[in-house]
C-alpha atoms as a PDB file:
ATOM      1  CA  UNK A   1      19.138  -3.562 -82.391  1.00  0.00           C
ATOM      2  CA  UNK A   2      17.879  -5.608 -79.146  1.00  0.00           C
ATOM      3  CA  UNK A   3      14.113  -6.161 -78.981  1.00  0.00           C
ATOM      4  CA  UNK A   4      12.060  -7.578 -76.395  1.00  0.00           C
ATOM      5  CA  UNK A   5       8.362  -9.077 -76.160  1.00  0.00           C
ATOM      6  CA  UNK A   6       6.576 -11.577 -74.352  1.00  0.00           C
ATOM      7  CA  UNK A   7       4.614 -12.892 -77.294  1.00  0.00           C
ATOM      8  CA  UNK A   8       7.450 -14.562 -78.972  1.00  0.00           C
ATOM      9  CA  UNK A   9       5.231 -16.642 -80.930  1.00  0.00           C
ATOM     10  CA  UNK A  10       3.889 -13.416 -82.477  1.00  0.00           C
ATOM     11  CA  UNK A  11       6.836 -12.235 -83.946  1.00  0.00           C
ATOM     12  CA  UNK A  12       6.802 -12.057 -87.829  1.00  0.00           C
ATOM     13  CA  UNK A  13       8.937 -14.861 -89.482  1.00  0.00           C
ATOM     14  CA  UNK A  14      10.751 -12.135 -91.595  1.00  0.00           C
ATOM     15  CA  UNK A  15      12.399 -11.012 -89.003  1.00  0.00           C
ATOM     16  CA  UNK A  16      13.597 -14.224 -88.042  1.00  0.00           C
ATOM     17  CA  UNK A  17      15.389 -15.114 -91.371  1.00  0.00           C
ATOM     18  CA  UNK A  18      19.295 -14.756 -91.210  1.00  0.00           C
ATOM     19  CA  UNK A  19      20.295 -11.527 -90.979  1.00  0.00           C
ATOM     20  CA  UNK A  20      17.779  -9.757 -89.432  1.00  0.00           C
ATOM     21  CA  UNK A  21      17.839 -10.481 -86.223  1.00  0.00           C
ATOM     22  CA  UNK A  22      20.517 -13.303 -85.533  1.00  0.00           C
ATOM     23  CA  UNK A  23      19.947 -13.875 -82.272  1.00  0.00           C
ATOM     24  CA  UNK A  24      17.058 -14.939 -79.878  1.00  0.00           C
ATOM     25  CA  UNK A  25      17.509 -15.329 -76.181  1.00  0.00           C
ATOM     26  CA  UNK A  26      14.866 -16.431 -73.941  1.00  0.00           C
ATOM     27  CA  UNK A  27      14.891 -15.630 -70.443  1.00  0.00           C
ATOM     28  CA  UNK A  28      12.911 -17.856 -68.027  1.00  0.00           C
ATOM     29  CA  UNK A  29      10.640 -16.660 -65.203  1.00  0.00           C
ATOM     30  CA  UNK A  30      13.137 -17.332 -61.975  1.00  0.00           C
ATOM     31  CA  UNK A  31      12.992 -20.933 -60.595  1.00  0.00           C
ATOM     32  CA  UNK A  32      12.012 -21.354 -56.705  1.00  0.00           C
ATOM     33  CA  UNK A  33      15.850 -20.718 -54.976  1.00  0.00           C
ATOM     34  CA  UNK A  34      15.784 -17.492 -57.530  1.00  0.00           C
ATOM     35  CA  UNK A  35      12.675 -16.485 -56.094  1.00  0.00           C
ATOM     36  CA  UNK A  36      13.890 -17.033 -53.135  1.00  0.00           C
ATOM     37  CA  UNK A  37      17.244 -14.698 -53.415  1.00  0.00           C
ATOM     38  CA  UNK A  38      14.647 -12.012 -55.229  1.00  0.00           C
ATOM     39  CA  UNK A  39      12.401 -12.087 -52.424  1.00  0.00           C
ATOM     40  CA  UNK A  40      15.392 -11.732 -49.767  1.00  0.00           C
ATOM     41  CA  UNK A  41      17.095  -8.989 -51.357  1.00  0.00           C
ATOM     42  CA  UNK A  42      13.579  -7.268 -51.816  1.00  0.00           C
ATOM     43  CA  UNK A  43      13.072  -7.630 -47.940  1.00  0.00           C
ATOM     44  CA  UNK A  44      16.479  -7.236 -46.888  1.00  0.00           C
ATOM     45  CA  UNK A  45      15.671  -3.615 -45.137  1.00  0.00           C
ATOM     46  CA  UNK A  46      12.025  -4.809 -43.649  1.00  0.00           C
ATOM     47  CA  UNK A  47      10.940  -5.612 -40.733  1.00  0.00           C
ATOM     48  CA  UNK A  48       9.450  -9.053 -41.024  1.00  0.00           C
ATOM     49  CA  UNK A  49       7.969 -12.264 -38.701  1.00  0.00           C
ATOM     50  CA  UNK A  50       9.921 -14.818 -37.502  1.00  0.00           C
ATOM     51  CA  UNK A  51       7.546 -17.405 -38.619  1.00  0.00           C
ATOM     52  CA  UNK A  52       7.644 -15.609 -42.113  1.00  0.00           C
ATOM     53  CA  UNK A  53       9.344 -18.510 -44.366  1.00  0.00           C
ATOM     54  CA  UNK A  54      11.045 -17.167 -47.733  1.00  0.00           C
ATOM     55  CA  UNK A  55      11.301 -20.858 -49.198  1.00  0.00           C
ATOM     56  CA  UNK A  56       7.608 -21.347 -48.778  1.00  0.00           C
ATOM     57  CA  UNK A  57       6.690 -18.151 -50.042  1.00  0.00           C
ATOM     58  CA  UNK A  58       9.055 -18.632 -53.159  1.00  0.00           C
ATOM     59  CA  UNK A  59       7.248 -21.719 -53.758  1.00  0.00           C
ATOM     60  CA  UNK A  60       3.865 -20.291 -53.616  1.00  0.00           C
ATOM     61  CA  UNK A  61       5.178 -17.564 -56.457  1.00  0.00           C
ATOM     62  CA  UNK A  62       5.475 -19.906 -58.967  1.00  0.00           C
ATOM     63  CA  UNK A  63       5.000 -17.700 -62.578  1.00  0.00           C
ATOM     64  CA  UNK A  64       5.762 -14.643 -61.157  1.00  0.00           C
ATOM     65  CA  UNK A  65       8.832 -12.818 -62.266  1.00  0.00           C
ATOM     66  CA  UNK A  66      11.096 -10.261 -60.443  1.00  0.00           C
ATOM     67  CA  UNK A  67       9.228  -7.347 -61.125  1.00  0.00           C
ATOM     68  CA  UNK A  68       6.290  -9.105 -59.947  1.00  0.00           C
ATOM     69  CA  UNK A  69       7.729 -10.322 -56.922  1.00  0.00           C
ATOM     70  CA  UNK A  70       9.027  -6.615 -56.408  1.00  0.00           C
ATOM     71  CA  UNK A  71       5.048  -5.365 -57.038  1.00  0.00           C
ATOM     72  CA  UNK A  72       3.927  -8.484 -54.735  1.00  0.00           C
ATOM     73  CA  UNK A  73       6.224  -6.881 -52.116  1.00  0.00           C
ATOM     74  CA  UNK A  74       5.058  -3.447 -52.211  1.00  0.00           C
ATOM     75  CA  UNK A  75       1.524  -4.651 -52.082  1.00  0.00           C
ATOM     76  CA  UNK A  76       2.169  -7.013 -48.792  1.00  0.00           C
ATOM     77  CA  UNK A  77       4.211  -3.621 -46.843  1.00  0.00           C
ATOM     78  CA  UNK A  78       0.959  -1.398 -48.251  1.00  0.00           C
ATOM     79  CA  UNK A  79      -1.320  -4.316 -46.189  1.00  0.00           C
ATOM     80  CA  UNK A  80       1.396  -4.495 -43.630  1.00  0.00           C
ATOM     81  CA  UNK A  81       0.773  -0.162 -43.344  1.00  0.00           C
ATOM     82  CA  UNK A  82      -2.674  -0.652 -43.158  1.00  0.00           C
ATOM     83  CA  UNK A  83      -2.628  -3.452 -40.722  1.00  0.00           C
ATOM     84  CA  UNK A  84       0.014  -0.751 -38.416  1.00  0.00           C
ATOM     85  CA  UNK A  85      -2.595   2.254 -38.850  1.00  0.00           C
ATOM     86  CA  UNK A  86      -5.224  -0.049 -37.409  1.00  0.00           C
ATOM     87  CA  UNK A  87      -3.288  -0.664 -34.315  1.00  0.00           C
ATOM     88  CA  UNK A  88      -2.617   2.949 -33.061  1.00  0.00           C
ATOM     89  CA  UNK A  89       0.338   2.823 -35.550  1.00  0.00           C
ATOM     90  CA  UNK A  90       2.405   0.249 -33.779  1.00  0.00           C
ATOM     91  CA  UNK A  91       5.158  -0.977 -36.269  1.00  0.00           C
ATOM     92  CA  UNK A  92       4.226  -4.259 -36.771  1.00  0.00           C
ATOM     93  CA  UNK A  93       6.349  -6.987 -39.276  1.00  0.00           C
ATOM     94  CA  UNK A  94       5.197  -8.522 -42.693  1.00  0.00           C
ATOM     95  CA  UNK A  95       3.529 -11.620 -42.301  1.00  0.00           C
ATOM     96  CA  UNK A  96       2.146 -14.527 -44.689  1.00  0.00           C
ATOM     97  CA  UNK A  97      -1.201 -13.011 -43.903  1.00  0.00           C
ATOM     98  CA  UNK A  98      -0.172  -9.823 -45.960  1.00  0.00           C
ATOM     99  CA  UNK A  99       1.482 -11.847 -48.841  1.00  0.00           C
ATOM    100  CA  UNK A 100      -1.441 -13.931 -49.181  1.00  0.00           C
ATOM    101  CA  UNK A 101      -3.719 -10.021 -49.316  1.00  0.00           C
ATOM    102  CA  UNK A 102      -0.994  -8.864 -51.846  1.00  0.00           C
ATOM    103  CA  UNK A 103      -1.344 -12.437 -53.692  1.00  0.00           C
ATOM    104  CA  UNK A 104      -5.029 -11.770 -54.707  1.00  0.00           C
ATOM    105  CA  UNK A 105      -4.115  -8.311 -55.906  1.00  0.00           C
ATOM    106  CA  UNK A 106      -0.799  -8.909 -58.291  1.00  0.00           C
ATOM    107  CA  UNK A 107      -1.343 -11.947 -59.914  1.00  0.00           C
ATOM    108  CA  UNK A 108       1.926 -14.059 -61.331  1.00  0.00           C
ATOM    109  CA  UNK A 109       2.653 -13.178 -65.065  1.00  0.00           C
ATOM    110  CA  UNK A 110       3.558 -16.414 -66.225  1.00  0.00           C
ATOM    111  CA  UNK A 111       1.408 -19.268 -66.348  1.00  0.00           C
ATOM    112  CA  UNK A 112       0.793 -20.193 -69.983  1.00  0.00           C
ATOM    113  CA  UNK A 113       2.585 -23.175 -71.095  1.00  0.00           C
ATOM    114  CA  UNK A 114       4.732 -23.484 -68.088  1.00  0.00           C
ATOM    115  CA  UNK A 115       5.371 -25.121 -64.755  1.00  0.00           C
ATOM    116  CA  UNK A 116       7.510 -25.072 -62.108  1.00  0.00           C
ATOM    117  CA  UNK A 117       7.423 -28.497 -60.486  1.00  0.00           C
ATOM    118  CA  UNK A 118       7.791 -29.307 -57.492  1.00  0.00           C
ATOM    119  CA  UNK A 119      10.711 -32.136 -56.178  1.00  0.00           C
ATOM    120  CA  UNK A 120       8.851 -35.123 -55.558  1.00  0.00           C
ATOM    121  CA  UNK A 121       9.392 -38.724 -53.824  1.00  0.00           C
ATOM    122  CA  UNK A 122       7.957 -42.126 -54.932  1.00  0.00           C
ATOM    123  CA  UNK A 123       6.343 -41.839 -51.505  1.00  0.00           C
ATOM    124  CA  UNK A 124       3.854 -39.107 -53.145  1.00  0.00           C
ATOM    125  CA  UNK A 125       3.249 -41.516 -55.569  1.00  0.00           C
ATOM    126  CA  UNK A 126      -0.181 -43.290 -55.581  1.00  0.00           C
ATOM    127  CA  UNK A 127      -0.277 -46.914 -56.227  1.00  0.00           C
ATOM    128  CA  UNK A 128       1.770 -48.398 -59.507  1.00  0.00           C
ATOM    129  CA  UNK A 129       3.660 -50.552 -56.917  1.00  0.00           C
ATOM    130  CA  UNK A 130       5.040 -52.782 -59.762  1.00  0.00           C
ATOM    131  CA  UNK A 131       6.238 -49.972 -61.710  1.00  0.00           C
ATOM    132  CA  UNK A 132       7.827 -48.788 -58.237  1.00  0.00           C
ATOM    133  CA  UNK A 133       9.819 -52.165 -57.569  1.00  0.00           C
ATOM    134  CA  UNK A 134      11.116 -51.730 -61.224  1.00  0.00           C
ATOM    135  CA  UNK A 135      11.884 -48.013 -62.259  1.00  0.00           C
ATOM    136  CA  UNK A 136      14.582 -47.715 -59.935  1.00  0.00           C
ATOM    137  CA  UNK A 137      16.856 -50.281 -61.926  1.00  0.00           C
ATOM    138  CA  UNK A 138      15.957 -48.490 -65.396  1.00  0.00           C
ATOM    139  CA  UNK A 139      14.694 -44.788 -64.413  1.00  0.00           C
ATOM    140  CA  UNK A 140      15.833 -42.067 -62.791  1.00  0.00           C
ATOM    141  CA  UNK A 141      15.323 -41.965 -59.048  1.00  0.00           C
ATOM    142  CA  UNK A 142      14.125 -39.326 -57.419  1.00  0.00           C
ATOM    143  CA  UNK A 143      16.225 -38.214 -54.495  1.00  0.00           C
END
């Protein structure tokens, strides 16, 4: 038996006891470069603008998985339809402009308890000189 939810914390410890179900696999929402690929292969037969960047608009989907990246696409070509219609039904290509219209309509599923962070530089850093000049000898560096 294979069963699926997205309230794993719902699930009744019975089932979890050995023998029942033995095994649990949990599937995280796709990182940025995921998105990315998603959001690519989604596209691949659109028509869309040069200036249209799939690396920012995978990291401006943070929480949303495929199938909401695949609804977030059909909602941006709807806009991108209704955006044609209003100019004597010239093809025009998907912009940011229409993600950002299909953003406010399919929201990301995932954003309880999780984060996707984003790379940071002790340039971005604030202050905490001191702890600056010594981290690097005990911490990790960031790149």
């Amino acid at each position: 038996m294979i069963a699926l939810t997205n309230q794993p914390n719902e699930i009744d410890p019975a089932l979890r006891r050995p023998g029942r179900l033995d095994r649990e696999l949990a599937i995280d929402p796709p990182n940025a470069p995921q998105r990315e690929r998603i959001l690519r292969s989604l596209l691949s037969t659109a028509v869309t603008d040069a200036s249209l960047s799939f690396e920012t608009l995978a990291e401006h989907t943070v929480g949303y998985v495929a199938a909401d990246l695949g609804a977030l696409c059909r909602e941006a070509l709807l806009h991108t339809l209704q955006r044609s219609a209003d100019q004597s039904g010239l093809l025009v290509p998907v912009t940011h402009a229409d993600f950002s219209a299909a953003m406010q309509i399919v929201p990301a599923s995932v954003h309880r308890g999780r984060a996707d962070v984003s790379p940071i530089q002790w340039s971005d850093i604030g202050g905490l000189e001191e702890i600056k000049d010594v981290c690097p000898a005990f911490c990790f560096t960031p790149p």
